[in-house]
Protein backbone atom coordinates (compact mmCIF):
# COMPACT_ATOMS: atom_id res chain seq x y z
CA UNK A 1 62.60 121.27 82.47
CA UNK A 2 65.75 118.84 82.23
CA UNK A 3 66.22 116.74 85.10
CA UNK A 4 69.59 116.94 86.98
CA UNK A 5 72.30 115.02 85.75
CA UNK A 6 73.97 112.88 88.01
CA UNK A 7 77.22 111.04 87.56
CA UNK A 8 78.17 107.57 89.01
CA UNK A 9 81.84 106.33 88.98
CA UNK A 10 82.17 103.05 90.01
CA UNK A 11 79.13 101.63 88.99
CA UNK A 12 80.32 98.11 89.57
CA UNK A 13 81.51 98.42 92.88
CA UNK A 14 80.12 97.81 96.26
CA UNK A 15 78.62 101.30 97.20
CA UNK A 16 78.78 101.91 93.46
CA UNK A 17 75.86 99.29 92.95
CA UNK A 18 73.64 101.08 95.05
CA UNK A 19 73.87 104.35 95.09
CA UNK A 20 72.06 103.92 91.28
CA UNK A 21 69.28 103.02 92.97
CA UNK A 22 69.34 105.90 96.05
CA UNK A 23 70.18 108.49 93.64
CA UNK A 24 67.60 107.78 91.07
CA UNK A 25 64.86 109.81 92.89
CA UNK A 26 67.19 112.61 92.84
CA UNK A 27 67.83 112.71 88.87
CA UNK A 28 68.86 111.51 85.45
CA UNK A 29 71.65 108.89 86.39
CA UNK A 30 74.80 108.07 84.46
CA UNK A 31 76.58 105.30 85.73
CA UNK A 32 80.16 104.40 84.68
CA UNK A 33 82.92 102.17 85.57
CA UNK A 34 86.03 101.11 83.80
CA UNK A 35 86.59 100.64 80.82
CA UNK A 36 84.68 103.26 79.96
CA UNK A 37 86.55 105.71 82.63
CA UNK A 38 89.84 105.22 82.91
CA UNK A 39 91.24 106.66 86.17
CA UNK A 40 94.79 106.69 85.89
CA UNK A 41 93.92 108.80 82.51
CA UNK A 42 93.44 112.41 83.59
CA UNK A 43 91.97 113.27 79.79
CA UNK A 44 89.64 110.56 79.68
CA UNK A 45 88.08 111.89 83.19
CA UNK A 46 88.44 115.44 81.73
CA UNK A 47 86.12 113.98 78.79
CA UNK A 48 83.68 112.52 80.79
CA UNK A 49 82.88 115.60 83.12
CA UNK A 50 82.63 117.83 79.79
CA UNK A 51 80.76 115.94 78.21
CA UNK A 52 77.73 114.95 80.54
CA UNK A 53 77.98 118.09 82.49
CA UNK A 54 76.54 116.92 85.73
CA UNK A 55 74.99 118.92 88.56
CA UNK A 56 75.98 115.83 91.08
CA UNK A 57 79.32 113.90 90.67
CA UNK A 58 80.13 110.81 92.68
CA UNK A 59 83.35 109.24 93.09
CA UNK A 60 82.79 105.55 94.11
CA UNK A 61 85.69 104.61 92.47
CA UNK A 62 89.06 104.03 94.30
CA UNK A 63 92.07 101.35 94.34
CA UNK A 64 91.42 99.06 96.96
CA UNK A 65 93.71 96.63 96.56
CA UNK A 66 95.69 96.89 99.93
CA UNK A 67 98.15 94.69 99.59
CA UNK A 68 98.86 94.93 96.30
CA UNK A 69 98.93 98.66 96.55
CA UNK A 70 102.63 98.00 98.12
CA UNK A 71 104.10 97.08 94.80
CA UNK A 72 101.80 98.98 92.74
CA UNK A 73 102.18 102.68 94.29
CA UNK A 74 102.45 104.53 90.79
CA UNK A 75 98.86 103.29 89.43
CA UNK A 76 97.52 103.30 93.17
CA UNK A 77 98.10 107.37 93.51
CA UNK A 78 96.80 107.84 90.00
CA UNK A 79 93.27 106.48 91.22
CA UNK A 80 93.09 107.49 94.47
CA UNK A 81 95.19 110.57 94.33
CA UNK A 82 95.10 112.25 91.16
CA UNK A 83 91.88 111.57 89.69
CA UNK A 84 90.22 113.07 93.03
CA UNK A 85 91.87 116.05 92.44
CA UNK A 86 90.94 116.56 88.56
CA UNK A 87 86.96 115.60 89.54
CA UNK A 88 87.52 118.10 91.93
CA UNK A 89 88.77 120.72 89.63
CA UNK A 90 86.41 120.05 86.80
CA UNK A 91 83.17 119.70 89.22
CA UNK A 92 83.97 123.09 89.74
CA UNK A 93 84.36 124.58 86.72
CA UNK A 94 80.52 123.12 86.73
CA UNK A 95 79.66 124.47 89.80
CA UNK A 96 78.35 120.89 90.28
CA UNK A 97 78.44 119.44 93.49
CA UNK A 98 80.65 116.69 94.42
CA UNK A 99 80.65 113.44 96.89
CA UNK A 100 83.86 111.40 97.14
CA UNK A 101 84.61 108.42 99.56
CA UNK A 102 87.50 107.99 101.82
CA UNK A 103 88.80 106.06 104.28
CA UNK A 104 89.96 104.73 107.69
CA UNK A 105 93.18 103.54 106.56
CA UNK A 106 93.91 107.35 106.75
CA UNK A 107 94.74 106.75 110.32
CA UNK A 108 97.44 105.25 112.29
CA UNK A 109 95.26 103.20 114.75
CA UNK A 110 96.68 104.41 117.31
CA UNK A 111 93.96 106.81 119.13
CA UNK A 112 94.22 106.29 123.32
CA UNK A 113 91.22 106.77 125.44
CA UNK A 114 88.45 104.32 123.45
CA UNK A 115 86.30 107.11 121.96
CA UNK A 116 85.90 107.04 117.68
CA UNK A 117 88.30 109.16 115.49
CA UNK A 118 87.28 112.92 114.61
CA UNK A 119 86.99 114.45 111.53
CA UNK A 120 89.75 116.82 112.35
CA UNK A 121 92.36 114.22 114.05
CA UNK A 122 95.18 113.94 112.80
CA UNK A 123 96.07 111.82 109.68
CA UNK A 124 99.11 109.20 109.52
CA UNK A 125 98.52 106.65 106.65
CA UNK A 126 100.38 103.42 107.88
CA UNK A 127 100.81 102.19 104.51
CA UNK A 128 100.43 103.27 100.23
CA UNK A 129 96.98 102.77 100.05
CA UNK A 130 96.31 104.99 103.17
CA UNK A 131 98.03 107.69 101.42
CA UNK A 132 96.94 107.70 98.34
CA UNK A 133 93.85 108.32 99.78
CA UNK A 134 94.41 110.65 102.49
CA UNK A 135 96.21 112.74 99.17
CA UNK A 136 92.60 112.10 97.20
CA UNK A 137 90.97 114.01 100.50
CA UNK A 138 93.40 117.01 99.98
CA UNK A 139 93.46 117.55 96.56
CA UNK A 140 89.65 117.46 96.63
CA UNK A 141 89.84 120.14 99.67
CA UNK A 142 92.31 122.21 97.47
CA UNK A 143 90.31 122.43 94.64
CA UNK A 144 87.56 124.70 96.45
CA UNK A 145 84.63 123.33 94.97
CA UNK A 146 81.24 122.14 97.02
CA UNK A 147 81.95 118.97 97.77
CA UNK A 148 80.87 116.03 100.35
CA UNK A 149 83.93 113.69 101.32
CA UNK A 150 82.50 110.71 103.52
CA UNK A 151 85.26 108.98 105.44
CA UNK A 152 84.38 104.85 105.60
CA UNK A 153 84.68 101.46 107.35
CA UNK A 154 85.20 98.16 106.73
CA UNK A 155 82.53 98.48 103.81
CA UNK A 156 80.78 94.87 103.27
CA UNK A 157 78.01 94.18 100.68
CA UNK A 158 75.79 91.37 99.35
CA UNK A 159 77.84 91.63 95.85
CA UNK A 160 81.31 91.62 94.78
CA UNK A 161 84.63 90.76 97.22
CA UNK A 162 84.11 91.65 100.67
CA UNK A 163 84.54 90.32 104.03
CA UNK A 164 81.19 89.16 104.36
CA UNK A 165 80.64 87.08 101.43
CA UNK A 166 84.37 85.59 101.72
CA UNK A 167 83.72 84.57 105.86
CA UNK A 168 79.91 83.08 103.99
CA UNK A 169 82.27 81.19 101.50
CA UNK A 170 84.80 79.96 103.78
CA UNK A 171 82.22 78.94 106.35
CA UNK A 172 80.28 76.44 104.04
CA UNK A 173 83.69 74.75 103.33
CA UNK A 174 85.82 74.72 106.51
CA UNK A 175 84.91 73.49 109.86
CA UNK A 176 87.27 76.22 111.54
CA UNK A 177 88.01 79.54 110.58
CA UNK A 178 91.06 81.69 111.85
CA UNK A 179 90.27 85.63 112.11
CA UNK A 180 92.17 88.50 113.88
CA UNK A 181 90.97 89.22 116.81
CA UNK A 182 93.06 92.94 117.36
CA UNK A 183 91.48 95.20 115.08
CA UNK A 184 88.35 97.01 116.14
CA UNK A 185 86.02 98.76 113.70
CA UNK A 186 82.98 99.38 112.60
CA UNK A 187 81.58 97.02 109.76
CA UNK A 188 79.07 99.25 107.54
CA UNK A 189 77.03 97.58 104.92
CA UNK A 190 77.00 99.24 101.30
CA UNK A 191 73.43 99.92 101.14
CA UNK A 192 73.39 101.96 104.16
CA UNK A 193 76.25 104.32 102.81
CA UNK A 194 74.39 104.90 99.64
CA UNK A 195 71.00 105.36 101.65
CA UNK A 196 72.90 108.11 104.11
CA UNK A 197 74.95 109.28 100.77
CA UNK A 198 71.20 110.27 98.84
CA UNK A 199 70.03 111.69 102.23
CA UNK A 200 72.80 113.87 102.79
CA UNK A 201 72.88 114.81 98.96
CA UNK A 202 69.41 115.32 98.93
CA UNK A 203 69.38 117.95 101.99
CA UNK A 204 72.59 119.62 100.01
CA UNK A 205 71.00 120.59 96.82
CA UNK A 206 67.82 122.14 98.45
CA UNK A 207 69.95 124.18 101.14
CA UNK A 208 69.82 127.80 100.09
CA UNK A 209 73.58 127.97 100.99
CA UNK A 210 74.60 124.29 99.39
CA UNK A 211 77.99 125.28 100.04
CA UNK A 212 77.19 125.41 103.94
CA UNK A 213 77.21 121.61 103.92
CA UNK A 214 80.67 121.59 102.38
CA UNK A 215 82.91 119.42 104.17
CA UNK A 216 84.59 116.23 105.42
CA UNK A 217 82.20 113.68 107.29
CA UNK A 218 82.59 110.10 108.73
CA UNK A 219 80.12 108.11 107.67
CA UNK A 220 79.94 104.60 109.17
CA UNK A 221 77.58 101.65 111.38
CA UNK A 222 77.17 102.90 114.86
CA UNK A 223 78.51 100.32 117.36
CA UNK A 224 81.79 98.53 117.72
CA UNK A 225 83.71 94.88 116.71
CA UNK A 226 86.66 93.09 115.66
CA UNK A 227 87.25 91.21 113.04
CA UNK A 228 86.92 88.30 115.00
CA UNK A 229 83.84 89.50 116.50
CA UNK A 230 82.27 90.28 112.92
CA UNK A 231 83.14 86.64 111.53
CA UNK A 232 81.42 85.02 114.45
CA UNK A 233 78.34 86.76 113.71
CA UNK A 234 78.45 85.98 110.25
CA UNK A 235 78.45 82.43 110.66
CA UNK A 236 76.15 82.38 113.26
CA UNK A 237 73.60 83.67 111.74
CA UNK A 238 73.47 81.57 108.23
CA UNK A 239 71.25 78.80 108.73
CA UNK A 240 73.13 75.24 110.33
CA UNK A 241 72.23 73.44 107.08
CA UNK A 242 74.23 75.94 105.21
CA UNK A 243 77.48 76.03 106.62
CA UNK A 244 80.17 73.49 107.80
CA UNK A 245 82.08 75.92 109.98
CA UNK A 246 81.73 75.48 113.70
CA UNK A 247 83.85 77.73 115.50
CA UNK A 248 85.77 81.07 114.69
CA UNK A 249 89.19 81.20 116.54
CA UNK A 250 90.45 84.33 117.83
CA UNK A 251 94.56 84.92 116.36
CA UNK A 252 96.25 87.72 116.49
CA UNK A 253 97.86 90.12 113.66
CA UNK A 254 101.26 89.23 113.87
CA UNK A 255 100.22 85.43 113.36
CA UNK A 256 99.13 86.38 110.04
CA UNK A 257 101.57 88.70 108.47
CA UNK A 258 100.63 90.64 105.51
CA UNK A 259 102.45 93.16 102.51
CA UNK A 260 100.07 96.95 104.23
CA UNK A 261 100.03 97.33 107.89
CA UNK A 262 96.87 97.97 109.06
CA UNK A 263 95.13 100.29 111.77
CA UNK A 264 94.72 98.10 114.84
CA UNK A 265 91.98 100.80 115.74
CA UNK A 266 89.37 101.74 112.93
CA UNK A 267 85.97 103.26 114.71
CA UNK A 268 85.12 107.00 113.18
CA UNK A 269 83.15 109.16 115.31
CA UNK A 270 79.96 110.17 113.15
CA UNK A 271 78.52 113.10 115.87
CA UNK A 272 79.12 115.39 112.71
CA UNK A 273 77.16 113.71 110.37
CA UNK A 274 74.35 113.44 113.03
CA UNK A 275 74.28 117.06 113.82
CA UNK A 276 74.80 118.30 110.28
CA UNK A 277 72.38 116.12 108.39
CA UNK A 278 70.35 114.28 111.70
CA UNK A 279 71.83 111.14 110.17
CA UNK A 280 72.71 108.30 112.17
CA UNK A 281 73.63 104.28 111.06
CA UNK A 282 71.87 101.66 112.61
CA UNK A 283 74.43 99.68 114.94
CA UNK A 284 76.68 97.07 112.55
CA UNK A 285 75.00 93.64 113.81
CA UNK A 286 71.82 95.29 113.22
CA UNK A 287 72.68 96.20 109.43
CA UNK A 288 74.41 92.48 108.88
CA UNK A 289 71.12 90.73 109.97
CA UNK A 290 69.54 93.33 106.92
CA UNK A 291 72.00 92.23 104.62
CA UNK A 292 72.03 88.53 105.04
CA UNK A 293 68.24 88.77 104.75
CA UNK A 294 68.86 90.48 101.47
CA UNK A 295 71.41 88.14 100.35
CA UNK A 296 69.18 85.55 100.91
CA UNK A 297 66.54 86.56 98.47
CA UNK A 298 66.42 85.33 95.24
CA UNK A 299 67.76 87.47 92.88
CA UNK A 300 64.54 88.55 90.66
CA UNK A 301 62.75 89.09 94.43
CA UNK A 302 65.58 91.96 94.95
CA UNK A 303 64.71 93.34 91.84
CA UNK A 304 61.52 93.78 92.72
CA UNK A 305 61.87 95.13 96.00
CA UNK A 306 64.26 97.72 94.26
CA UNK A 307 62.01 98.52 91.98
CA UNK A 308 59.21 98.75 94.21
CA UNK A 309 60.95 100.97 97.32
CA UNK A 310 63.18 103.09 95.12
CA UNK A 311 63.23 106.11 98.30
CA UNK A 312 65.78 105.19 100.61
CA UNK A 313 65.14 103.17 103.76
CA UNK A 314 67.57 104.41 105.60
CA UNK A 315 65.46 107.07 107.59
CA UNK A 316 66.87 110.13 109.45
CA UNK A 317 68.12 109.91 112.91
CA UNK A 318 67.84 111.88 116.12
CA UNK A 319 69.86 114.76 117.36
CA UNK A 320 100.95 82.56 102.08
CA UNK A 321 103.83 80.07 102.61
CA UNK A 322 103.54 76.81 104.69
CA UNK A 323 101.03 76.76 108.04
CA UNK A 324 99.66 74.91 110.48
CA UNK A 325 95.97 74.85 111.20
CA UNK A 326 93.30 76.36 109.18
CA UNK A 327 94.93 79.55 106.79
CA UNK A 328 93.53 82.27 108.69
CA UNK A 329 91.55 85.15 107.00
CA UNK A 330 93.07 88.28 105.26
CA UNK A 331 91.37 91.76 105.84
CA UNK A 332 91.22 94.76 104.38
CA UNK A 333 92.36 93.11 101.61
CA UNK A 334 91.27 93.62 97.17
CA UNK A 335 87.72 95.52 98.62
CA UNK A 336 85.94 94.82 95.62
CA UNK A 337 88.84 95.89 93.27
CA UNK A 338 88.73 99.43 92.32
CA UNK A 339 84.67 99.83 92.26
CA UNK A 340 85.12 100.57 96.23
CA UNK A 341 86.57 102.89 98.25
């Protein structure tokens, strides 16, 4: 008998990287990035669908350039908007399953009273990267299809351009760094969303009723930071002889003005991913120590271990311009091109 077909796009990118590993055990895996998918080309990912005819689709592709997404709204929506929606449509026609990957920027920030954004709160996009995704979430609701759409945070990884590895950089070559202390969410490393992702798919495709899973889920590290607070423990825990940095200073937004606005508040509530799938992330400082012990392997010992441990071990849970000072540190900024949502 054949083994199921799965498609990657976004094999390059953060969450991209590793869900070829987590998915493996489920399937045959086909994993694509650009150029051999072009996005902003509705035929080409037409083509791509017909032609490999996958039981499992997964959209780990996405315009993440934040910023840049200001000036460049046109080819933003027709990653993050339009090619959602045409996955969507043809996944269908396949009665294949899908999994796409959203974000936090789909909210204002604004949330009183502390606790995590809901699923079902409601959406106001503070800038064109926002929206173009918050549109990808729609169209991919519209289309009707089974589909999983997992909602993100301030994704990090051992690979690529991320948060993480810039702080690493910055920390070996400055003594001070200069981080925004004003925006609180919840740092989730790559691995883990690929780990819950196969989990989650896994329970899916042996449900009876697969289309009883159908939804919208947030999907992020348990816990709490800013990204002040995430930079500090970044650089404290890379060994002294590594790193020239010796402090982290707390600045606010406005100090450091950039092209997007972004959500001064970022934490999702994941209560419906625990009670739907009894997933839960480990708590973000937790999952950094995890990956900085994995980026600290050699690269041919990582291989191994992949090779090695290719289940999951993620297990499931109960129930510019002249300054002064130091340039502080952009967020939210180019997450890994468009490999990541």
């Amino acid at each position: 008998m054949d083994r199921r077909r799965i498609l990657i796009i976004g094999r390059n990118g953060q969450v991209g990287w590793e869900l070829r590993r987590t998915l493996a055990p489920l399937g045959g895996v086909v994993a694509i990035d650009f150029p051999e998918i072009d996005l902003t080309d509705g035929s080409s990912v037409r083509r791509w669908l017909t032609e490999t005819r996958p039981a499992l689709v997964v959209n780990a592709a996405a315009y993440t350039a934040v910023d840049r997404a200001e000036s460049e709204p046109e080819k933003c929506h027709l990653i993050n908007a339009v090619a959602p929606g045409i996955l969507a449509q043809e996944a269908r026609k396949l009665d294949a399953l899908l999994v796409h990957y959203s974000t936090d920027y789909v909210f204002d920030g604004a949330k009183a009273g502390g606790g995590g954004y809901l699923e079902d709160d409601p959406t106001r996009p503070l800038g064109v990267y926002g929206r173009s995704k918050l549109a990808g979430d729609l169209a991919v609701l519209e289309a009707g299809g089974r589909h999983l759409i997992f909602r993100l945070c301030w994704v990090y990884g051992t690979r690529g351009q991320n948060f993480l590895l810039t702080i690493m950089r910055l920390a070996r070559d400055r003594e001070t760094l200069r981080v925004v202390r004003d925006q609180v969410g919840c740092p989730t490393w790559s691995r883990m969303i690929a780990e819950a992702t196969a989990l989650a798919v896994q329970q899916t495709l042996a449900a009876p009723d697969p289309a009883a899973f159908t939804g919208l889920y947030h999907l992020a590290a348990s816990g709490r930071t800013s990204w002040h607070g995430f930079a500090e423990a970044i650089v404290r825990a890379m060994p002294p002889e590594g790193r020239k940095c010796t402090g982290v200073e707390p600045i606010a937004t406005a100090e450091y003005p950039t092209a997007a606005k972004r959500p001064a508040f970022s934490v999702l509530c994941c209560d419906k991913l625990k009670r739907t799938f009894g997933l839960q992330l480990p708590d973000w400082h937790e999952s950094l120590l995890a990956a900085l012990d994995v980026e600290r392997e050699p690269p041919l010992a990582v291989a191994r271990a992949s090779a090695a441990s290719p289940q999951p071990a993620l297990s499931p849970g109960g129930p510019e311009g002249p300054r002064s000072g130091p340039e502080p540190l952009r967020t939210g900024d180019g997450r890994g091109g468009t490999s990541t949502p």
